[in-house]
PDB file of N, CA and C in Angstrom:
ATOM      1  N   UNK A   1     221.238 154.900 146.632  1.00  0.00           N
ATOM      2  CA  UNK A   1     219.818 155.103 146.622  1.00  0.00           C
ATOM      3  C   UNK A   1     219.483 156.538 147.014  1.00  0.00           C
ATOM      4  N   UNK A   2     220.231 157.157 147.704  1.00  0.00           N
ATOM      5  CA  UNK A   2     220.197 158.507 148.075  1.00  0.00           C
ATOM      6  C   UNK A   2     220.187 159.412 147.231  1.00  0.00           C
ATOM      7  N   UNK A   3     220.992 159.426 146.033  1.00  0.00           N
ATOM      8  CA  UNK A   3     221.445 159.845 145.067  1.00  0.00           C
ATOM      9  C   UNK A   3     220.172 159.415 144.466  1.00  0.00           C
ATOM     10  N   UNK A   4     219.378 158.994 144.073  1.00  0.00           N
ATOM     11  CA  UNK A   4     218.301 158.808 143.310  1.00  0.00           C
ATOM     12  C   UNK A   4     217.428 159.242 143.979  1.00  0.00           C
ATOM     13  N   UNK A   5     217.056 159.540 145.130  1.00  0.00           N
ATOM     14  CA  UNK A   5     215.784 159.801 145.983  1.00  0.00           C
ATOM     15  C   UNK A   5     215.915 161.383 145.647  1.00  0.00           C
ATOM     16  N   UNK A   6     217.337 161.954 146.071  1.00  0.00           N
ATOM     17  CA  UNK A   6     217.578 163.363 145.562  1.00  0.00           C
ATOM     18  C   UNK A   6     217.238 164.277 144.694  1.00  0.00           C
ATOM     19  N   UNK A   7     217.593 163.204 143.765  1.00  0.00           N
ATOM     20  CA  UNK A   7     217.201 163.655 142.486  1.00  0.00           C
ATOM     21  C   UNK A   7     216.369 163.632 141.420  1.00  0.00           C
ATOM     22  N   UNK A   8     215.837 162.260 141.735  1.00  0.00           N
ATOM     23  CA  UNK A   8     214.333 161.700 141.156  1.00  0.00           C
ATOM     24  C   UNK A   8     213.205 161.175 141.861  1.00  0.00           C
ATOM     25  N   UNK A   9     213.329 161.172 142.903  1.00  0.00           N
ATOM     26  CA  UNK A   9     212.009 161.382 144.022  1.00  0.00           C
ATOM     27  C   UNK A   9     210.592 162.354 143.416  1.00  0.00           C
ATOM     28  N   UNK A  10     211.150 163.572 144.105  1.00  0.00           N
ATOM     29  CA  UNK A  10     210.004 164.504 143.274  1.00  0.00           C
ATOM     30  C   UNK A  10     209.562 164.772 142.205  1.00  0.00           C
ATOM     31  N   UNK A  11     210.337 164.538 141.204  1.00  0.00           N
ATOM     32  CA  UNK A  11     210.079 164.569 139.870  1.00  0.00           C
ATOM     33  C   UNK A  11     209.492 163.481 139.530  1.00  0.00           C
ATOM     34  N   UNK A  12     209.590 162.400 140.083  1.00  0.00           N
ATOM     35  CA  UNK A  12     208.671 161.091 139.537  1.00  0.00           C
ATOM     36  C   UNK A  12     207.422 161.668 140.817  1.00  0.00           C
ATOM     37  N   UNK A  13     207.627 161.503 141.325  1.00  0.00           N
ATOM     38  CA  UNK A  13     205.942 161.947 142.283  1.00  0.00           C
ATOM     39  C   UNK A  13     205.100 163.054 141.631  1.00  0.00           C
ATOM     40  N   UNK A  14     205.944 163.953 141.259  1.00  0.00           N
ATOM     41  CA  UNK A  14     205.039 165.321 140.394  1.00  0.00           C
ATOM     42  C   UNK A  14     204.443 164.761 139.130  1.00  0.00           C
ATOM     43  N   UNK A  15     205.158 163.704 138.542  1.00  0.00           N
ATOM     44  CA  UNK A  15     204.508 163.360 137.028  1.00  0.00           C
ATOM     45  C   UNK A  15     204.197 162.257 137.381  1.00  0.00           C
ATOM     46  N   UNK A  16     203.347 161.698 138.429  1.00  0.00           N
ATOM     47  CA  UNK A  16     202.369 160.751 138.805  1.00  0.00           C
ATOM     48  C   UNK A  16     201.296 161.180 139.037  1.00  0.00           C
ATOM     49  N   UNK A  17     201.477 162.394 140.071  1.00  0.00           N
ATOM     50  CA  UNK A  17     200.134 162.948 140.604  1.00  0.00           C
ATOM     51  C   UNK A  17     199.524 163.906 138.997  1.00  0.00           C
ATOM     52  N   UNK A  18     200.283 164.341 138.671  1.00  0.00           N
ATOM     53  CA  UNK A  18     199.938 165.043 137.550  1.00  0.00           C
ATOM     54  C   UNK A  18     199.255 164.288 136.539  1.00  0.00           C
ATOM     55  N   UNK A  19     199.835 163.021 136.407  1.00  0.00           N
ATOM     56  CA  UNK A  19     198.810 162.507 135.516  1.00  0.00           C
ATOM     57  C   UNK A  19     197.547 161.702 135.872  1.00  0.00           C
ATOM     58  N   UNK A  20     197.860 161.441 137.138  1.00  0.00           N
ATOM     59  CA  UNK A  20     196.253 161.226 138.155  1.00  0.00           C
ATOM     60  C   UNK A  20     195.361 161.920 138.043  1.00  0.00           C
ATOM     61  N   UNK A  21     195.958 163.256 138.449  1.00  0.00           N
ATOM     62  CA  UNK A  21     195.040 164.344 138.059  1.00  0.00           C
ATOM     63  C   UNK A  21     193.811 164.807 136.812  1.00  0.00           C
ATOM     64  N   UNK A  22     195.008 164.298 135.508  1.00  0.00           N
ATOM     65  CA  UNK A  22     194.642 164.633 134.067  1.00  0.00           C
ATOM     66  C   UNK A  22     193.159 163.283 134.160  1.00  0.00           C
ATOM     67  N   UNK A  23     194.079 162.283 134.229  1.00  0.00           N
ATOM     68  CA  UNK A  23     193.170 161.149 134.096  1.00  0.00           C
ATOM     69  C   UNK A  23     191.880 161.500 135.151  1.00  0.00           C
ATOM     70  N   UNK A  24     191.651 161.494 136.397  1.00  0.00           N
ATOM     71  CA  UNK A  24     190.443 161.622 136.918  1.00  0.00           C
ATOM     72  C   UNK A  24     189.752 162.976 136.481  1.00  0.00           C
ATOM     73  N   UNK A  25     190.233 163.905 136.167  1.00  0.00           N
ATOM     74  CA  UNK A  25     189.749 165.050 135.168  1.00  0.00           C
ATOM     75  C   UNK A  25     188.933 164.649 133.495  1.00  0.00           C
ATOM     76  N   UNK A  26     189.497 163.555 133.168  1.00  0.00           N
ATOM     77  CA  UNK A  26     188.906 163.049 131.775  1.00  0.00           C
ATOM     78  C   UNK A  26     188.519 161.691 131.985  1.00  0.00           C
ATOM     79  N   UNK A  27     187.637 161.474 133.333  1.00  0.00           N
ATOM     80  CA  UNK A  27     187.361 160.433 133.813  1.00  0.00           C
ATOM     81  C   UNK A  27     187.329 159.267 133.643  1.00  0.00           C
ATOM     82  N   UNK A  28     188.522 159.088 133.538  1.00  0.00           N
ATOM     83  CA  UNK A  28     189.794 157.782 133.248  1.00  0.00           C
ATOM     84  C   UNK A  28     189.323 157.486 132.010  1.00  0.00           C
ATOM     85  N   UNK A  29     189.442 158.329 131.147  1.00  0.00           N
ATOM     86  CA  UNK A  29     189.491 158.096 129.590  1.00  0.00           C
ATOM     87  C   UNK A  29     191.092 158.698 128.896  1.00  0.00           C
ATOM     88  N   UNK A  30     191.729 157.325 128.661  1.00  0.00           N
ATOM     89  CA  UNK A  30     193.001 157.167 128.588  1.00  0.00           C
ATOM     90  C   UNK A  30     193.184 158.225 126.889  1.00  0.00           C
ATOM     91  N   UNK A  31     192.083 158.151 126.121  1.00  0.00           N
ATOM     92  CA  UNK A  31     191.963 158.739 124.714  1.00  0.00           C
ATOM     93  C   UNK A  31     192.138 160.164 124.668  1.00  0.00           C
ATOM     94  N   UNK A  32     191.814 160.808 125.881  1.00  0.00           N
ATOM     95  CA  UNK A  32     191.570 162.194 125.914  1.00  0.00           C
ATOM     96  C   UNK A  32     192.787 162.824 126.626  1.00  0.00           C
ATOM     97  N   UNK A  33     193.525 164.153 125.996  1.00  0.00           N
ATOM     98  CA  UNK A  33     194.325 165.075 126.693  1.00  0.00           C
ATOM     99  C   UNK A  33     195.693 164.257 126.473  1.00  0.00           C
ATOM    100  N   UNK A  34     195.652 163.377 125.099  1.00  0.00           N
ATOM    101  CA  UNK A  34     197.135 162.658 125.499  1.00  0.00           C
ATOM    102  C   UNK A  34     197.541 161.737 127.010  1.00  0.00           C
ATOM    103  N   UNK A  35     196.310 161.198 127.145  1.00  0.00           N
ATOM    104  CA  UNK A  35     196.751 160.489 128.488  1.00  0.00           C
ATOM    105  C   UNK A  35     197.545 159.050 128.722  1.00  0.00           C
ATOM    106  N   UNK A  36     197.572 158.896 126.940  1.00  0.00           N
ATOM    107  CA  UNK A  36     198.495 157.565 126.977  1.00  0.00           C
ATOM    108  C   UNK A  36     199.724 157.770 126.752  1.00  0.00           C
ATOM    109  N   UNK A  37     200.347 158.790 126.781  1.00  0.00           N
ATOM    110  CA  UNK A  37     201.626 159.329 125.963  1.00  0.00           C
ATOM    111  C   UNK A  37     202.311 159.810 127.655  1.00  0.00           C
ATOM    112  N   UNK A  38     201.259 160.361 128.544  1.00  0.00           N
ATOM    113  CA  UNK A  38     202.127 160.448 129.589  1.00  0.00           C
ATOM    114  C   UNK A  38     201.841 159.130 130.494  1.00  0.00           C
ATOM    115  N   UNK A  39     200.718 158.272 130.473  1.00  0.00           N
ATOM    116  CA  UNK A  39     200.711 156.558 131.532  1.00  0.00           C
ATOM    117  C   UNK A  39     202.453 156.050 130.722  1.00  0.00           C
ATOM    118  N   UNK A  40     202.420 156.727 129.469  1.00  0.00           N
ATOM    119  CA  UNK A  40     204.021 155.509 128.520  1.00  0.00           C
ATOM    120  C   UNK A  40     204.972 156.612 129.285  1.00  0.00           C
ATOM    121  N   UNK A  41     204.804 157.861 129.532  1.00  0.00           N
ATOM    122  CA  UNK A  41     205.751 158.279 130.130  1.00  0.00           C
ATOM    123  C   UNK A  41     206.548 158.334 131.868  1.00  0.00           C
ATOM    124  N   UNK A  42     205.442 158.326 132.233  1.00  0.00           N
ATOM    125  CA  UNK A  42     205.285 157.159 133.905  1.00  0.00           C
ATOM    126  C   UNK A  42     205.570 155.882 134.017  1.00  0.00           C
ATOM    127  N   UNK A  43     205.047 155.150 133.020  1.00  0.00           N
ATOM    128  CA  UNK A  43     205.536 153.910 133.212  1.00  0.00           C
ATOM    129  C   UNK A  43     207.073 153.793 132.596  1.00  0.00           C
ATOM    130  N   UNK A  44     207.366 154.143 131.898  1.00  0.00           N
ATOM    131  CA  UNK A  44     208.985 154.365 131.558  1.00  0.00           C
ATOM    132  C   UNK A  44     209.979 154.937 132.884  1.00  0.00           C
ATOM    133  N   UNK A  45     209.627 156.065 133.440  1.00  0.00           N
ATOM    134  CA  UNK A  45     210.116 156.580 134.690  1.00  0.00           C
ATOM    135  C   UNK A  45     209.941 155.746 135.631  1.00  0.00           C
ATOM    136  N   UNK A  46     209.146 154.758 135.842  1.00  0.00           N
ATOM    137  CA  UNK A  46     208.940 154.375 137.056  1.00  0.00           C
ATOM    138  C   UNK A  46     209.897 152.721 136.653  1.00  0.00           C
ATOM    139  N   UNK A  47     209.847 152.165 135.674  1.00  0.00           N
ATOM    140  CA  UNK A  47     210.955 151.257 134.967  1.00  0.00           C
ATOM    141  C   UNK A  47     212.344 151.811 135.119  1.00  0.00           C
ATOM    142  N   UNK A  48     212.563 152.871 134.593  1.00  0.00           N
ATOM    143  CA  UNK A  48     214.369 153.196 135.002  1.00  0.00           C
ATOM    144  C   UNK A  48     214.515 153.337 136.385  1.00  0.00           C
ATOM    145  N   UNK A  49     213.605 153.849 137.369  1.00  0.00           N
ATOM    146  CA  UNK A  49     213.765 153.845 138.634  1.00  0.00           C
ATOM    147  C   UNK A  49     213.845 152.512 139.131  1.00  0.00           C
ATOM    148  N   UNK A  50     213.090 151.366 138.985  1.00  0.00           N
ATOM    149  CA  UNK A  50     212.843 150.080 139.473  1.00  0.00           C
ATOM    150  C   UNK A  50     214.860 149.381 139.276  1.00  0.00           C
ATOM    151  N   UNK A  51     214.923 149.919 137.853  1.00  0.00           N
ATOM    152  CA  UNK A  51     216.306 149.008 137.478  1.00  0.00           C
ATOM    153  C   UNK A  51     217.204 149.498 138.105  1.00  0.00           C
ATOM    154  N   UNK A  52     217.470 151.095 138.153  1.00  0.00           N
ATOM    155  CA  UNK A  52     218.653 151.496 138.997  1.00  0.00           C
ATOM    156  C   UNK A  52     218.190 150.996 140.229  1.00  0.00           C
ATOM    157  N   UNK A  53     217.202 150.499 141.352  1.00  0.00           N
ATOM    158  CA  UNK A  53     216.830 151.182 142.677  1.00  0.00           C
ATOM    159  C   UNK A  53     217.255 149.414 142.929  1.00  0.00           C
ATOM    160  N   UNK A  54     216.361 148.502 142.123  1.00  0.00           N
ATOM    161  CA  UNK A  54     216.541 146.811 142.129  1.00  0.00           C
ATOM    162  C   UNK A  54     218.024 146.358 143.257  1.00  0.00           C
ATOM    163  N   UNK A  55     219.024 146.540 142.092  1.00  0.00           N
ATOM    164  CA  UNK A  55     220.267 146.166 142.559  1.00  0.00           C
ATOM    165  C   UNK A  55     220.856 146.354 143.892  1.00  0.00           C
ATOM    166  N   UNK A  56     220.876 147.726 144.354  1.00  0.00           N
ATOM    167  CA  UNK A  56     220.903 148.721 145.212  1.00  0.00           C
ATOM    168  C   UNK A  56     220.190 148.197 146.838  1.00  0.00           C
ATOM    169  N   UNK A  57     218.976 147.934 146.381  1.00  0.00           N
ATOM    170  CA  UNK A  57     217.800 147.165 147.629  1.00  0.00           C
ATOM    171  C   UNK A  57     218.381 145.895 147.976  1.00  0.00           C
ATOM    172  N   UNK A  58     218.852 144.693 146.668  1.00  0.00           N
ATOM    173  CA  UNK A  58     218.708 143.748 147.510  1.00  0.00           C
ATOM    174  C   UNK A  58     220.514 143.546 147.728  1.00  0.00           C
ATOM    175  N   UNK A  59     221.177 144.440 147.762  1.00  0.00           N
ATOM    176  CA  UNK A  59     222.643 144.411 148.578  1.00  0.00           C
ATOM    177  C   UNK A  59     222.160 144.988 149.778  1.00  0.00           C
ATOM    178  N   UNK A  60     221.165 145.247 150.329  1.00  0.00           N
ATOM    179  CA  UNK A  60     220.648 145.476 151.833  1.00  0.00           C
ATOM    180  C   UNK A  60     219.889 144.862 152.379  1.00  0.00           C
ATOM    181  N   UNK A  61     219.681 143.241 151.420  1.00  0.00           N
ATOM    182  CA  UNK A  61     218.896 142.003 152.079  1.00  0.00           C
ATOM    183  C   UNK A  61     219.604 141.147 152.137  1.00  0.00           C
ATOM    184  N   UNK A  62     219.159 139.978 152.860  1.00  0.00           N
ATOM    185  CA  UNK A  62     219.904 138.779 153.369  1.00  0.00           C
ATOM    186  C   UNK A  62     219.819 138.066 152.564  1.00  0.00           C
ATOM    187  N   UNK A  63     221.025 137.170 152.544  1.00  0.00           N
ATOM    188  CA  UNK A  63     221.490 135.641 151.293  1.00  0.00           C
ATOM    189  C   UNK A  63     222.152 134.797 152.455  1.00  0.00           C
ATOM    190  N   UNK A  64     222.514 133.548 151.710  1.00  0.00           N
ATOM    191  CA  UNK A  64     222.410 132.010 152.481  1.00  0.00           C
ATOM    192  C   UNK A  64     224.105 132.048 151.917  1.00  0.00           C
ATOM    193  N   UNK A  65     224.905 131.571 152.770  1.00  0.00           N
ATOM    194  CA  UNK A  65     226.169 131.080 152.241  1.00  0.00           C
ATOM    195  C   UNK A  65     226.445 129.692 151.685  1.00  0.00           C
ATOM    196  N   UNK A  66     227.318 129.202 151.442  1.00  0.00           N
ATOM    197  CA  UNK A  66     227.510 127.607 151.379  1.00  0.00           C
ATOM    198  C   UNK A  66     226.747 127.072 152.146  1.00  0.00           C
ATOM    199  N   UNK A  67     226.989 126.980 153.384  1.00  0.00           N
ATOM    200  CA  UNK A  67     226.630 126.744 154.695  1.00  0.00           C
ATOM    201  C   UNK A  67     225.356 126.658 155.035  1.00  0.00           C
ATOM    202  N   UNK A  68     224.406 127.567 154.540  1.00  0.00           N
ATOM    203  CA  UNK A  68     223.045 127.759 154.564  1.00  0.00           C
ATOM    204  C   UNK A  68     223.252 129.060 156.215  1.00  0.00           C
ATOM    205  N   UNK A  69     223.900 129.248 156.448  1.00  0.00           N
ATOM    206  CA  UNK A  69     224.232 130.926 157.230  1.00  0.00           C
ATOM    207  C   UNK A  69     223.585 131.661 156.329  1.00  0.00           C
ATOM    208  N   UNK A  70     222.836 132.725 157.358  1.00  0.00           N
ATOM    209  CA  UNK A  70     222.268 134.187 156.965  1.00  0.00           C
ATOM    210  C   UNK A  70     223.249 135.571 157.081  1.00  0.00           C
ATOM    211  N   UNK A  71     223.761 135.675 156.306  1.00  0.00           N
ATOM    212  CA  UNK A  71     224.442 137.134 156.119  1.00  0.00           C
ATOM    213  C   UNK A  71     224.128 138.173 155.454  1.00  0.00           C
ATOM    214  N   UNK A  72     224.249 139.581 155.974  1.00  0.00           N
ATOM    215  CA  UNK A  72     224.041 140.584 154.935  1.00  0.00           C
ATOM    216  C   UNK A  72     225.215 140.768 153.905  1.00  0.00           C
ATOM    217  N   UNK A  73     224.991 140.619 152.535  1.00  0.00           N
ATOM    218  CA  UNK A  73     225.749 140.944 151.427  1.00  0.00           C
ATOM    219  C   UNK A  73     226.528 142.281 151.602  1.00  0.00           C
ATOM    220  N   UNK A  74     226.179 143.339 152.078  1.00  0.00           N
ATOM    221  CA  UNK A  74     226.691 144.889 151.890  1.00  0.00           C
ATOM    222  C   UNK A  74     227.765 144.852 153.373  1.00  0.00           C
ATOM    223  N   UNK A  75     227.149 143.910 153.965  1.00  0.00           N
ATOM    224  CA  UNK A  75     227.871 143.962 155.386  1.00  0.00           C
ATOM    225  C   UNK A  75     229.040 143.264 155.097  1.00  0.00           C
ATOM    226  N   UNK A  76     228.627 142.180 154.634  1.00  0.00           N
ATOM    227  CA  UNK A  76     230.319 141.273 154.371  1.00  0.00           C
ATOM    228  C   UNK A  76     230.759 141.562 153.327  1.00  0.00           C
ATOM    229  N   UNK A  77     230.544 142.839 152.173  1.00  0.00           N
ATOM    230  CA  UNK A  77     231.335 143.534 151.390  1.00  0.00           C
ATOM    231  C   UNK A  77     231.140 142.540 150.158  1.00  0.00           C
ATOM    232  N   UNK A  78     230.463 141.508 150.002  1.00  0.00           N
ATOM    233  CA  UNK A  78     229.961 140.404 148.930  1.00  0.00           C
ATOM    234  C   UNK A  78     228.477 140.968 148.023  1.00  0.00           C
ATOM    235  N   UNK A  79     228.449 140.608 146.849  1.00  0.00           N
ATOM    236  CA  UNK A  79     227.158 140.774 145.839  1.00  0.00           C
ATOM    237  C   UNK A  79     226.231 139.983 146.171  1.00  0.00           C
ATOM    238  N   UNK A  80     224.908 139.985 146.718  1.00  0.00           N
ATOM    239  CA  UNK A  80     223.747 139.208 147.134  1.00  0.00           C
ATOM    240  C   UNK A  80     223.430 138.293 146.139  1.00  0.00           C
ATOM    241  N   UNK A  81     224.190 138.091 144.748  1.00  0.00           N
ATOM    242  CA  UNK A  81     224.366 136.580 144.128  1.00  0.00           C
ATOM    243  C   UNK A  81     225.041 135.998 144.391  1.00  0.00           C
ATOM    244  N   UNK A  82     226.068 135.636 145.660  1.00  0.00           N
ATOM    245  CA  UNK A  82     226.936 135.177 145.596  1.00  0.00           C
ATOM    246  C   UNK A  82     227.107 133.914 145.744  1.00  0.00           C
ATOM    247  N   UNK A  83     227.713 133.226 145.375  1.00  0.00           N
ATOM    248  CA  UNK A  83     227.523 131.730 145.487  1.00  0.00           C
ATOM    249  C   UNK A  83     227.899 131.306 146.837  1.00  0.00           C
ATOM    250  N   UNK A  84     228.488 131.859 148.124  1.00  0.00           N
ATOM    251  CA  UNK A  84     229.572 131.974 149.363  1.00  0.00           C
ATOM    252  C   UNK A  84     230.533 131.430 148.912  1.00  0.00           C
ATOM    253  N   UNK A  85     231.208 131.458 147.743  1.00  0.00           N
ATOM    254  CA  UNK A  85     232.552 131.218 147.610  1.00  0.00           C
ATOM    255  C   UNK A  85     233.680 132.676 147.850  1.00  0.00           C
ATOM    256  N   UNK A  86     234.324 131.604 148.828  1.00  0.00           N
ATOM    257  CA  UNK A  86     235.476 132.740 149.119  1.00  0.00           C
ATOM    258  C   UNK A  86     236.682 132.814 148.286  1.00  0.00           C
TER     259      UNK A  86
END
């Protein structure tokens, strides 16, 4: 996740605010200045971020074993689908 914050952090924040900007400038008229070509281009960036970032997050949340035990997945070196089969 580090590796993504690094490197696509600011660059997705700059082409958010930027198109906040455009849009409250053409007072949220999506028709004007190409403003749907960059909401498809934000919302695309903010989709590849969700899919790489998804996986990543919930190996740092808790899952149920056989047992119904609470363990962290990343801690016991297991995939947070795991069925607790050992």
């Amino acid at each position: 996740m580090c590796q993504w914050f690094n490197a696509q952090y600011d660059t997705l924040m700059t082409q958010i605010d930027r198109f906040n900007v455009t849009v409250v400038a053409d007072n949220g008229d999506y028709n004007v200045s190409g403003n749907q070509q960059l909401a498809d281009a934000v919302t695309a960036n903010i989709d590849q971020s969700v899919d790489f970032l998804t996986p990543r997050a919930q190996a740092m949340s808790t899952a149920q074993d056989f047992a119904g035990d609470t363990y962290f997945p990343l801690y016991q070196g297991r995939a947070s689908t795991s069925s607790g089969n050992t």
